[in-house]
PDB file of N, CA and C in Angstrom:
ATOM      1  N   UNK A   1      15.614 -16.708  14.479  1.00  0.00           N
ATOM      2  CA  UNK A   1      15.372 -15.426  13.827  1.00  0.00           C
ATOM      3  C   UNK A   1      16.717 -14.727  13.663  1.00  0.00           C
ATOM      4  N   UNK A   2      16.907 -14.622  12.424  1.00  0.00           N
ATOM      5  CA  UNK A   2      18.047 -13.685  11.948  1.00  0.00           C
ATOM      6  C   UNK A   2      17.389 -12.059  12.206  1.00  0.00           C
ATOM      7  N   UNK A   3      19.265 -11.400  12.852  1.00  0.00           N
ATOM      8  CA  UNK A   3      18.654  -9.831  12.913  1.00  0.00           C
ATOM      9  C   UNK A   3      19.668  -9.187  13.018  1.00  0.00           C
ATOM     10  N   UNK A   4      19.855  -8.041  11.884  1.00  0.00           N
ATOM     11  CA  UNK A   4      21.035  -6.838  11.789  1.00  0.00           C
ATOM     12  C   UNK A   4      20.596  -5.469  12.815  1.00  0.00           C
ATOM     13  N   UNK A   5      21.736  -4.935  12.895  1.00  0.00           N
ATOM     14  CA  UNK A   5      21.825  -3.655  13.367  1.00  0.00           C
ATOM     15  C   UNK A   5      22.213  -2.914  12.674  1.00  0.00           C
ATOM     16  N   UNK A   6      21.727  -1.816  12.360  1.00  0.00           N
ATOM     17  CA  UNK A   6      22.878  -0.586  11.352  1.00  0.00           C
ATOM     18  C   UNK A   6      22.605   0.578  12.084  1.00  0.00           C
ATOM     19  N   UNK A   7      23.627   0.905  12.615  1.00  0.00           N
ATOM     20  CA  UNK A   7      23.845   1.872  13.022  1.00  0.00           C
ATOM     21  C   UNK A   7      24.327   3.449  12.908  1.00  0.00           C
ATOM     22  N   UNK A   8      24.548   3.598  11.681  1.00  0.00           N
ATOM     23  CA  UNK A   8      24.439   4.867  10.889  1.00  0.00           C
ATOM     24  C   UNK A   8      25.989   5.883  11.375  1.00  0.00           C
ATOM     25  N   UNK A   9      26.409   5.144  11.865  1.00  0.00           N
ATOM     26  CA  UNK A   9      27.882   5.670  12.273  1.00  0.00           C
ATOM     27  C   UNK A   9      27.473   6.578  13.641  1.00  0.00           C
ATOM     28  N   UNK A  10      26.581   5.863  14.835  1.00  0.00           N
ATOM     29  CA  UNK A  10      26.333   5.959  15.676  1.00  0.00           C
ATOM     30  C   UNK A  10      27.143   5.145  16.593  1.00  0.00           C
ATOM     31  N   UNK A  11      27.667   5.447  17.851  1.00  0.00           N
ATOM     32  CA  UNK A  11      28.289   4.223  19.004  1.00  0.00           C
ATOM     33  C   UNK A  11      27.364   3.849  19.721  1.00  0.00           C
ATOM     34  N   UNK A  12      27.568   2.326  19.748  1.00  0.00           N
ATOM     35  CA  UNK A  12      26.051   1.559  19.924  1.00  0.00           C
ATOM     36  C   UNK A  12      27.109   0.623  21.131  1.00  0.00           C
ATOM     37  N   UNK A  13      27.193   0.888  22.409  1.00  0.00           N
ATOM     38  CA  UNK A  13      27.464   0.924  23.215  1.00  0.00           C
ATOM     39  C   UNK A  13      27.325  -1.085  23.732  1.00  0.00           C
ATOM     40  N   UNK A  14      28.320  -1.348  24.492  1.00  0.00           N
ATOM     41  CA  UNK A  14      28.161  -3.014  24.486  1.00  0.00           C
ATOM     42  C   UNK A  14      26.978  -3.193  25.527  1.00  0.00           C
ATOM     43  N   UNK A  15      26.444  -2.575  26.675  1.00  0.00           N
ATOM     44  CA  UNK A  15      25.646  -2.505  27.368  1.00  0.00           C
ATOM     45  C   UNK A  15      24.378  -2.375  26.698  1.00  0.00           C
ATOM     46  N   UNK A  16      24.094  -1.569  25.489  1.00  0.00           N
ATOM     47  CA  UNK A  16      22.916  -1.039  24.680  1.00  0.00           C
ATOM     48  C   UNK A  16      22.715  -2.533  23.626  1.00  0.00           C
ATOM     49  N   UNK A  17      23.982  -2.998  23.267  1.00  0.00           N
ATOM     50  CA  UNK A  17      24.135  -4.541  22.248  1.00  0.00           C
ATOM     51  C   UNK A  17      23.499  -5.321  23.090  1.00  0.00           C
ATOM     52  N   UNK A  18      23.805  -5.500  24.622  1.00  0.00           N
ATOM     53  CA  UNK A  18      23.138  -6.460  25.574  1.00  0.00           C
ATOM     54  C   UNK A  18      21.948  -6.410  25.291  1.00  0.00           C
ATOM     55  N   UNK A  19      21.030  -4.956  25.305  1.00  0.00           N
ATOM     56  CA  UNK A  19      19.369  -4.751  25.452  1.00  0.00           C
ATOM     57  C   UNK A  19      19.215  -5.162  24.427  1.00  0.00           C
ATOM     58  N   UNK A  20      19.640  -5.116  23.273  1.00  0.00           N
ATOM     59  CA  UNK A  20      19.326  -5.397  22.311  1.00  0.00           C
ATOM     60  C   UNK A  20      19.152  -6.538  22.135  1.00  0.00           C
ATOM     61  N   UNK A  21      20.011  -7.718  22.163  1.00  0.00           N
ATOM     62  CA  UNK A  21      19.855  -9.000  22.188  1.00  0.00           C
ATOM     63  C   UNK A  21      18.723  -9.433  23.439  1.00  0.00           C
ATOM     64  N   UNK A  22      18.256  -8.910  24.257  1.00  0.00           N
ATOM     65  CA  UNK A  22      17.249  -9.616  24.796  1.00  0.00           C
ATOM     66  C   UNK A  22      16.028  -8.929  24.699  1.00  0.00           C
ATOM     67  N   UNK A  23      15.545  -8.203  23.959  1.00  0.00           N
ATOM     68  CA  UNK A  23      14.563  -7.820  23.068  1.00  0.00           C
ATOM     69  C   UNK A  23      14.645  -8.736  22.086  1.00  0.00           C
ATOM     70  N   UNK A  24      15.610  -9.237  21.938  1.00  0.00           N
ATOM     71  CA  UNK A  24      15.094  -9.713  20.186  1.00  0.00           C
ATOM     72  C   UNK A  24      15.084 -10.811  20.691  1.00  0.00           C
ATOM     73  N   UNK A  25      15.272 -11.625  21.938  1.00  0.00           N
ATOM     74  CA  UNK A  25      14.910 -12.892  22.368  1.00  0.00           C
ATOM     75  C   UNK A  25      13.225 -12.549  22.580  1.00  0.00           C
ATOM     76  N   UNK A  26      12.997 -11.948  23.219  1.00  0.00           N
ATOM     77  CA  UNK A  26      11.363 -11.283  23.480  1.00  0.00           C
ATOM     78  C   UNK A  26      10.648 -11.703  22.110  1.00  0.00           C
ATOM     79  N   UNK A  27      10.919 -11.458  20.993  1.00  0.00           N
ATOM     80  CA  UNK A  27      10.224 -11.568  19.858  1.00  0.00           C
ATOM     81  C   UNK A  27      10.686 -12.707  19.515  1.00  0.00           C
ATOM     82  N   UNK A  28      11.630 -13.542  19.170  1.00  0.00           N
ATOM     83  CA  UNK A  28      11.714 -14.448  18.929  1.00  0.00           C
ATOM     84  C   UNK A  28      11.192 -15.392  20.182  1.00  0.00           C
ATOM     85  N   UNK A  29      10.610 -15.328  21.097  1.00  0.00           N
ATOM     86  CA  UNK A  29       9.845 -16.173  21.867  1.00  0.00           C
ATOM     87  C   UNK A  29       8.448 -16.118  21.450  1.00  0.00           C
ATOM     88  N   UNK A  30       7.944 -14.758  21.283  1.00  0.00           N
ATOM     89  CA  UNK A  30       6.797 -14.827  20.824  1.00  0.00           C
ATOM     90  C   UNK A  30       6.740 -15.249  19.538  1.00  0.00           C
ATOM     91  N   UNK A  31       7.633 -15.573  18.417  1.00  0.00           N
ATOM     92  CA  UNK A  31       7.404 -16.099  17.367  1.00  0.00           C
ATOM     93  C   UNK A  31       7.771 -17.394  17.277  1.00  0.00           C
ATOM     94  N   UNK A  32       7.997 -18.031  18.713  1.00  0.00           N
ATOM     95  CA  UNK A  32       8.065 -19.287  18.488  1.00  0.00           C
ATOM     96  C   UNK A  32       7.070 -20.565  18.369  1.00  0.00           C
ATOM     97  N   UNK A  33       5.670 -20.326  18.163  1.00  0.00           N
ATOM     98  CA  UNK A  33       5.018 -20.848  17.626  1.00  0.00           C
ATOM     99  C   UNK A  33       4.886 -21.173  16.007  1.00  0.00           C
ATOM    100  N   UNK A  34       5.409 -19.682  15.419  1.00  0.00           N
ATOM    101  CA  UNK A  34       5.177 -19.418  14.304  1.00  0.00           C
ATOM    102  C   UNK A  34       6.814 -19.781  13.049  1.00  0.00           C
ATOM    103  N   UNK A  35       7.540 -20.604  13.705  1.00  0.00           N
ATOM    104  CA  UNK A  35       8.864 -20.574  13.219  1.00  0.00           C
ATOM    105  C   UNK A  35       9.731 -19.541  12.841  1.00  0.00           C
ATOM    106  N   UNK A  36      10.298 -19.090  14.038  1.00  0.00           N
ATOM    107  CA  UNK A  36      10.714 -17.729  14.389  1.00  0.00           C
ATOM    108  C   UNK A  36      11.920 -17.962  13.102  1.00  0.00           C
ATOM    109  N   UNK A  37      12.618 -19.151  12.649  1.00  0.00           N
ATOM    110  CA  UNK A  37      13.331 -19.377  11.856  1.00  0.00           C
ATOM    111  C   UNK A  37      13.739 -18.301  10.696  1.00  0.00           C
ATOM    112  N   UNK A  38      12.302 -17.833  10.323  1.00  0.00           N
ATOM    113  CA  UNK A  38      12.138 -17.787   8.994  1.00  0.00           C
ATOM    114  C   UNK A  38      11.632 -16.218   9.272  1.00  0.00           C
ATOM    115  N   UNK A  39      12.085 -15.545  10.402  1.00  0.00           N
ATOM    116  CA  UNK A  39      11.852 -14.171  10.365  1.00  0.00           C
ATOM    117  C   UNK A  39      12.890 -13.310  10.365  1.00  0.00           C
ATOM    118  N   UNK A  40      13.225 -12.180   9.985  1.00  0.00           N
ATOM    119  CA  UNK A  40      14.501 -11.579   9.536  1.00  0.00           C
ATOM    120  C   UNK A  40      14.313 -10.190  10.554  1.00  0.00           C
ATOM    121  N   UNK A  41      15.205  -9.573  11.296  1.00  0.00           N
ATOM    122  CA  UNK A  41      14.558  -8.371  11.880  1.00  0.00           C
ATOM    123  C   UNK A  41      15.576  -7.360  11.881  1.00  0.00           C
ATOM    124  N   UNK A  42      15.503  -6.289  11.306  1.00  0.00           N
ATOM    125  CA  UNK A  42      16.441  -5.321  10.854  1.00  0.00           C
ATOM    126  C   UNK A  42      15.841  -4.139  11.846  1.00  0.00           C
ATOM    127  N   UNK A  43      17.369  -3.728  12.579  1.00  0.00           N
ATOM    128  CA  UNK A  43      17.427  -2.557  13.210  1.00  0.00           C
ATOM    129  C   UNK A  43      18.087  -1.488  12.853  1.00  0.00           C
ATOM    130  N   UNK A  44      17.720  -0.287  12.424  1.00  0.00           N
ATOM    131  CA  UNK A  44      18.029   0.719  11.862  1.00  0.00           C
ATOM    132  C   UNK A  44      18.173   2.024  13.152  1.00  0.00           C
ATOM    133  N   UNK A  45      19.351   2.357  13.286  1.00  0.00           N
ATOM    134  CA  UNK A  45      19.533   3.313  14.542  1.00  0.00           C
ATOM    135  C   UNK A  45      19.963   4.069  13.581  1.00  0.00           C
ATOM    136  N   UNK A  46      19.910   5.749  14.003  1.00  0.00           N
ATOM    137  CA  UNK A  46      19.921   7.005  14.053  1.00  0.00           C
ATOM    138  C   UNK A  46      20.151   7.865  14.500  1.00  0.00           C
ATOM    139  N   UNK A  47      20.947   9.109  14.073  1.00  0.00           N
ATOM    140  CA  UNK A  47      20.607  10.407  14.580  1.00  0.00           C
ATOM    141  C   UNK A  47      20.126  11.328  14.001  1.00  0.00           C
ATOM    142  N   UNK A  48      18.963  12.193  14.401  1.00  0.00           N
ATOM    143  CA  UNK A  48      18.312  12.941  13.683  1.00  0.00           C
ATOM    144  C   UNK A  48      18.824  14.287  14.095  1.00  0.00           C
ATOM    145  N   UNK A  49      19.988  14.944  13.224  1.00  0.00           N
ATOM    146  CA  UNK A  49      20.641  15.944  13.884  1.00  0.00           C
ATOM    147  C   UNK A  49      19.707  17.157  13.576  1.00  0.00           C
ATOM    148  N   UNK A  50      18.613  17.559  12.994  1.00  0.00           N
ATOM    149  CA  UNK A  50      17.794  18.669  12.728  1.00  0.00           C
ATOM    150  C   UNK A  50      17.123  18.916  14.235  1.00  0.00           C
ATOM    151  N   UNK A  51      16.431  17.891  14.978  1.00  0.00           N
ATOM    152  CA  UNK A  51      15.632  17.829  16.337  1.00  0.00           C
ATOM    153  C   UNK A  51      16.557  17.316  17.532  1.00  0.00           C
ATOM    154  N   UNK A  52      17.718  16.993  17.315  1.00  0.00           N
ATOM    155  CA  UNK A  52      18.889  16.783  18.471  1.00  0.00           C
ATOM    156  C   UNK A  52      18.148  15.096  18.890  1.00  0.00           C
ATOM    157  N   UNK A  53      17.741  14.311  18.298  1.00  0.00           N
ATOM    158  CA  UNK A  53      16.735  13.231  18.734  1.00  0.00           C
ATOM    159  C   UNK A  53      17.396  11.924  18.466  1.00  0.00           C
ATOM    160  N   UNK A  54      17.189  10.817  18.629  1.00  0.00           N
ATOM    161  CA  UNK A  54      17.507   9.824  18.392  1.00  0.00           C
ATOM    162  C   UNK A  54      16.505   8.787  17.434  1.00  0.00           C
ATOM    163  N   UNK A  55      16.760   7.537  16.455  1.00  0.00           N
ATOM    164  CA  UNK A  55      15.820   7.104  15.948  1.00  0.00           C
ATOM    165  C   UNK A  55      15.987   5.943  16.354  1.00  0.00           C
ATOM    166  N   UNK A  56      14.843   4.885  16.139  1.00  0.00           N
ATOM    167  CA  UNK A  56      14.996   3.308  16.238  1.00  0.00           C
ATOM    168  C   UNK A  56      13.877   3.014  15.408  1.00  0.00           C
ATOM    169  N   UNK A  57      14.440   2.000  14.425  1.00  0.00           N
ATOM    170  CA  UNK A  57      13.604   1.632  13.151  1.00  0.00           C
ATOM    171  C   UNK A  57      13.415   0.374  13.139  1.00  0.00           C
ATOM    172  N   UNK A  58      12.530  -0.567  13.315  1.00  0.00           N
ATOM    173  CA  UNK A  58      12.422  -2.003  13.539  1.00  0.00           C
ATOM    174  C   UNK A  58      11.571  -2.407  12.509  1.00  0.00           C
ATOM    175  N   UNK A  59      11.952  -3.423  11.380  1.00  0.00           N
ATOM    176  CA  UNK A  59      11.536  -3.828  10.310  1.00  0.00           C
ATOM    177  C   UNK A  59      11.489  -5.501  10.404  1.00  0.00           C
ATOM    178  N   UNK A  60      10.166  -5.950  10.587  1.00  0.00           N
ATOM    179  CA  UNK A  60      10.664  -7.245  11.089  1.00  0.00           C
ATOM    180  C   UNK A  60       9.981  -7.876   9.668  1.00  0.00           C
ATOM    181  N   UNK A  61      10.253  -9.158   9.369  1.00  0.00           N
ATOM    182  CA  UNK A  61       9.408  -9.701   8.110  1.00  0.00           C
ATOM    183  C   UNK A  61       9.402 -11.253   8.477  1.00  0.00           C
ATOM    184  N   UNK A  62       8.221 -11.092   8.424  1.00  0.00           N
ATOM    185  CA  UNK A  62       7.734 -12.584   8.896  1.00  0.00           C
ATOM    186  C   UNK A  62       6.832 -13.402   7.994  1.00  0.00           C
ATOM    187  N   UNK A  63       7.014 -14.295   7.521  1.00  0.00           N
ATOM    188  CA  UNK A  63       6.090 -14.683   6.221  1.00  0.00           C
ATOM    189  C   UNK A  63       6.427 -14.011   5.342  1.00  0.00           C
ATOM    190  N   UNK A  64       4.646 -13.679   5.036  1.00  0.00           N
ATOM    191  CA  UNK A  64       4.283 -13.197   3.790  1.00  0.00           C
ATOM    192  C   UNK A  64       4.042 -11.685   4.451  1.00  0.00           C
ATOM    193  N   UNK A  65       3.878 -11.290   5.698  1.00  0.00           N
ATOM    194  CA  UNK A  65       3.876  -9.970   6.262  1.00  0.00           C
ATOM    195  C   UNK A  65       5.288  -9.314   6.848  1.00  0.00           C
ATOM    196  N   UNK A  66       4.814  -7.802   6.642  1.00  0.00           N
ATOM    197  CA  UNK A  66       6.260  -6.840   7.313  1.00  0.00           C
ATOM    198  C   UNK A  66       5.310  -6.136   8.454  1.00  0.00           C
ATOM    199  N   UNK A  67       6.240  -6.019   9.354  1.00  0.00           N
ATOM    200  CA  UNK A  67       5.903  -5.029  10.610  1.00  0.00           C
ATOM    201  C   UNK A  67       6.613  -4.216  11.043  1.00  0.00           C
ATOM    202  N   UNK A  68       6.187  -3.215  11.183  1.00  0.00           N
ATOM    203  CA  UNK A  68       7.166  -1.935  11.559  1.00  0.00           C
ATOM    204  C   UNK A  68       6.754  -1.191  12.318  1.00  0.00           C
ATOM    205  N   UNK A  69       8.148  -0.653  13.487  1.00  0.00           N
ATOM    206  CA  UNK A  69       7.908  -0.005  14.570  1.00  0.00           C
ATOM    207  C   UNK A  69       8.985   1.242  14.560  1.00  0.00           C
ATOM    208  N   UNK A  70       8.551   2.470  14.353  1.00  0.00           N
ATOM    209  CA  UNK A  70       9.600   3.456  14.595  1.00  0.00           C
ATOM    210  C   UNK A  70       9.296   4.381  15.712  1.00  0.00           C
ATOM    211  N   UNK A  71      10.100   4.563  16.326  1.00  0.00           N
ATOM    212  CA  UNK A  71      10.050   5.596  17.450  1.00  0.00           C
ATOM    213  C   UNK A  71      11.026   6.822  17.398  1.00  0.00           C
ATOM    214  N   UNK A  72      11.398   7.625  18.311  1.00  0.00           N
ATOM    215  CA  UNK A  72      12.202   8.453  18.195  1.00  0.00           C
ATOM    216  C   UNK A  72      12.141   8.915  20.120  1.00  0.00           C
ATOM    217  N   UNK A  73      13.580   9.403  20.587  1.00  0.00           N
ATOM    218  CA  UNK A  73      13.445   9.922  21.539  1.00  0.00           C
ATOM    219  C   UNK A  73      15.162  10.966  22.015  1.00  0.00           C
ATOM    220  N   UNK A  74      14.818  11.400  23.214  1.00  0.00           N
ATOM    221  CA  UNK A  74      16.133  12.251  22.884  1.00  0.00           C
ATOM    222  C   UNK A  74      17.485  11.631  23.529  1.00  0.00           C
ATOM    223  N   UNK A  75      16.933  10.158  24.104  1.00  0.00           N
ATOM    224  CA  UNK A  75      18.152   9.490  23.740  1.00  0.00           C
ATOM    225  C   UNK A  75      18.251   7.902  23.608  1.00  0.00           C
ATOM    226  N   UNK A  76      19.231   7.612  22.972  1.00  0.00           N
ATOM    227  CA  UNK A  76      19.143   6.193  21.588  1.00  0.00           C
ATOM    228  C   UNK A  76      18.580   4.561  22.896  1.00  0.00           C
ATOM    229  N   UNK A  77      18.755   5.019  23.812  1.00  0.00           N
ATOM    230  CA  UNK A  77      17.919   3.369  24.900  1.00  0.00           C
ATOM    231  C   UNK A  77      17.058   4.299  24.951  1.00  0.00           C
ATOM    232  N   UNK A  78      16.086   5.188  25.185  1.00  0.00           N
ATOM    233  CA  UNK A  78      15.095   5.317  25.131  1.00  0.00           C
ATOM    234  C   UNK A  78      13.996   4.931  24.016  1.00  0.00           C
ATOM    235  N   UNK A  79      14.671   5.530  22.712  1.00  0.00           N
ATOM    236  CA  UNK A  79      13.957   5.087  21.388  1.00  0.00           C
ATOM    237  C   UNK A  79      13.918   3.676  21.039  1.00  0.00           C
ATOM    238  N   UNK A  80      15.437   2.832  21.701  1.00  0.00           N
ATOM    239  CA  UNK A  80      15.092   1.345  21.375  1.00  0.00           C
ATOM    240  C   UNK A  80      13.931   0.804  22.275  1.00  0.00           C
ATOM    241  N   UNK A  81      13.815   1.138  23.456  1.00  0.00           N
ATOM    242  CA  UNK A  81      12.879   0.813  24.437  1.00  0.00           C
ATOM    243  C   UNK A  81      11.296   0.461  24.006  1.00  0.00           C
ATOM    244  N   UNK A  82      11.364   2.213  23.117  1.00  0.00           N
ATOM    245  CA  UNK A  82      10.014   2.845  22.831  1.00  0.00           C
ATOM    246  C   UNK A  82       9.725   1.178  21.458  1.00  0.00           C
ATOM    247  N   UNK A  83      10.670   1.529  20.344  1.00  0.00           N
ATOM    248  CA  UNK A  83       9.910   0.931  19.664  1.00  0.00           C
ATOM    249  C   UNK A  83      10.072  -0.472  19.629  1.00  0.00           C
ATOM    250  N   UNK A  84      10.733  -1.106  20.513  1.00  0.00           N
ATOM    251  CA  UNK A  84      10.644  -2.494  20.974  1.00  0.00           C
ATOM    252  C   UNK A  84       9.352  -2.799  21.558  1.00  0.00           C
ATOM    253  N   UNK A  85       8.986  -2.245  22.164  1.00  0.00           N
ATOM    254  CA  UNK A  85       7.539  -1.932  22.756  1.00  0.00           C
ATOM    255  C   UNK A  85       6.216  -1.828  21.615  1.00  0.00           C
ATOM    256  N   UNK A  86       6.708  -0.806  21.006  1.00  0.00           N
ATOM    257  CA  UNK A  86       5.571  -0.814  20.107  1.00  0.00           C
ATOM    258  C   UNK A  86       5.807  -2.126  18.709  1.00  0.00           C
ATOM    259  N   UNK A  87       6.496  -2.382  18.727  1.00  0.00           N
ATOM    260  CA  UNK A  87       6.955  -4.054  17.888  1.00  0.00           C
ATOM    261  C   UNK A  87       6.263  -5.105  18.732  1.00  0.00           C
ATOM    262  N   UNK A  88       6.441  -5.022  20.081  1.00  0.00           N
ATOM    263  CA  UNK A  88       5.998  -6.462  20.870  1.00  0.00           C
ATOM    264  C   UNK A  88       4.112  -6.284  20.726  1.00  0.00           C
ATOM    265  N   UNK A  89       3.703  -5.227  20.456  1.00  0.00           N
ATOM    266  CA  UNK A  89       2.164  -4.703  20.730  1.00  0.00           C
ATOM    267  C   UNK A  89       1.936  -4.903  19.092  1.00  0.00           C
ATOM    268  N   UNK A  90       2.088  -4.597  18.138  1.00  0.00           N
ATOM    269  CA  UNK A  90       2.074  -4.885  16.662  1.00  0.00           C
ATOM    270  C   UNK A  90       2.365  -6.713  16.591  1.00  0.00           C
ATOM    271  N   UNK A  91       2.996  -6.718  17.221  1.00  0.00           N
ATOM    272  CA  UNK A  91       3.342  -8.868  17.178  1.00  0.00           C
ATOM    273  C   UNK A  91       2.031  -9.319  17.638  1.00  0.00           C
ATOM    274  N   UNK A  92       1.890  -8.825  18.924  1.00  0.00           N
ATOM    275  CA  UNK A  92       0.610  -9.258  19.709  1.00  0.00           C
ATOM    276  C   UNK A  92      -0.676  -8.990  18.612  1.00  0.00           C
ATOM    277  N   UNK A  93      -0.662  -8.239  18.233  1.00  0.00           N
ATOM    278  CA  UNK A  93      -2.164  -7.890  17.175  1.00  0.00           C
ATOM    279  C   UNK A  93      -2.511  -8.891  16.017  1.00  0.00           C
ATOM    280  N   UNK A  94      -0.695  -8.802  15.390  1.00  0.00           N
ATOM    281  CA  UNK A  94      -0.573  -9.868  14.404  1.00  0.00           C
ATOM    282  C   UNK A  94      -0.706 -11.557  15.092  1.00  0.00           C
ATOM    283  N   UNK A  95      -0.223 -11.997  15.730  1.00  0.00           N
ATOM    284  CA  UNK A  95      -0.676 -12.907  16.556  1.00  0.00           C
ATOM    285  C   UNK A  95      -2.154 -13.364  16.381  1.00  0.00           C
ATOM    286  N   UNK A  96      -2.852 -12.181  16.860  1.00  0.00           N
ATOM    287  CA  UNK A  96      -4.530 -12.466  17.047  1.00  0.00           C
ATOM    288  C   UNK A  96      -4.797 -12.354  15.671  1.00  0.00           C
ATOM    289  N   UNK A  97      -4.383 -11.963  14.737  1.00  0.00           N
ATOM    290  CA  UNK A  97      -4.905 -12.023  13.609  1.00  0.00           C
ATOM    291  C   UNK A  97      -5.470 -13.063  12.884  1.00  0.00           C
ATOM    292  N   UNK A  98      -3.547 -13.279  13.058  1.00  0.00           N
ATOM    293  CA  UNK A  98      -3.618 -14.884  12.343  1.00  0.00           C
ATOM    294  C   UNK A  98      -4.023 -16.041  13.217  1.00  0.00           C
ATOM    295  N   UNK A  99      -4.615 -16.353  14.393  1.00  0.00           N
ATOM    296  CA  UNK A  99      -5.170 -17.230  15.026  1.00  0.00           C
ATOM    297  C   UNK A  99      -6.699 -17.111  14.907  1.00  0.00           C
ATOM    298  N   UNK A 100      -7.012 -15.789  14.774  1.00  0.00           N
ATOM    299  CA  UNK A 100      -8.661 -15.926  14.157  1.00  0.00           C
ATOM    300  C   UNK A 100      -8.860 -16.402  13.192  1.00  0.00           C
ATOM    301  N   UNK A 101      -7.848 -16.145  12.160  1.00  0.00           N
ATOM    302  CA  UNK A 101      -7.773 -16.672  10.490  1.00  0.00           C
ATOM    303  C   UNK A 101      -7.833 -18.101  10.448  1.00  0.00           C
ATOM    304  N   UNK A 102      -6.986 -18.688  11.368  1.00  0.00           N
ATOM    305  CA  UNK A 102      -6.915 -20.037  11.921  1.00  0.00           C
ATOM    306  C   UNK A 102      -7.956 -21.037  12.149  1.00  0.00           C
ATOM    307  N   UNK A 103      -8.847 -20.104  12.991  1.00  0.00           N
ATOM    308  CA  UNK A 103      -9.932 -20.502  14.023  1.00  0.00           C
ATOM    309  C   UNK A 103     -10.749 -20.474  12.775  1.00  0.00           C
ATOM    310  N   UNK A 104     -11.357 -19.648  11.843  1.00  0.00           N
ATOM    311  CA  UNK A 104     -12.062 -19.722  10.688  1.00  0.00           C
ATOM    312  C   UNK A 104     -12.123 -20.728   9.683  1.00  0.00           C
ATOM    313  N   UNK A 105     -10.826 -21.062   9.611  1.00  0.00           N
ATOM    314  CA  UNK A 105     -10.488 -21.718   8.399  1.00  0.00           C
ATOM    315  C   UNK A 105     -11.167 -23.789   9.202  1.00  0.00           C
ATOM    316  N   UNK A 106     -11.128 -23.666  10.254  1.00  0.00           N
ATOM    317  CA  UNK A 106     -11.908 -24.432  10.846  1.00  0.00           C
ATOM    318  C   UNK A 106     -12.915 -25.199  10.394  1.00  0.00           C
TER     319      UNK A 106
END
């Protein structure tokens, strides 16, 4: 699985690059049934200077489907945390989806 970071002229800290790369091992394990190969996962970091907040934008595209997880928090490992989390719970759903679809086509 190919995957960018953009960071919006934010400092994205080598300790925060670490979490990052083993989150995106997290998903690329769980997509290793599904040929994680062929999934692209774009991280979009932020600052939302109106609410003093931080963003994390996770755009993953897998197949013929996109999944997306945005969070926000008031600071930037918290928001990656948040929506790494809510990405691994959106994978999991998609997962069951397409294995019922599976199980049908039976």
């Amino acid at each position: 699985m190919r995957y960018q970071v953009h960071n919006h002229q934010i400092h994205v800290s080598q300790s925060l690059k670490n979490v990052i790369a083993k989150k995106v091992e997290k998903i690329r394990t769980r997509l290793k049934r599904y040929h994680p190969e062929v999934a692209d996962l774009e991280i979009k970091l932020e600052h939302i200077e109106n609410s003093n907040e931080y963003a994390c934008n996770l755009l993953l595209k897998a197949f013929r489907d996109t999944l997306q997880a945005k969070k926000t928090a008031p600071e930037l490992r918290v928001a990656v945390d948040r929506s790494f989390d809510a990405m691994l719970r959106e994978l999991d759903h998609y997962r069951t989806k397409i294995n019922k679809s599976l199980q049908a086509g039976d």
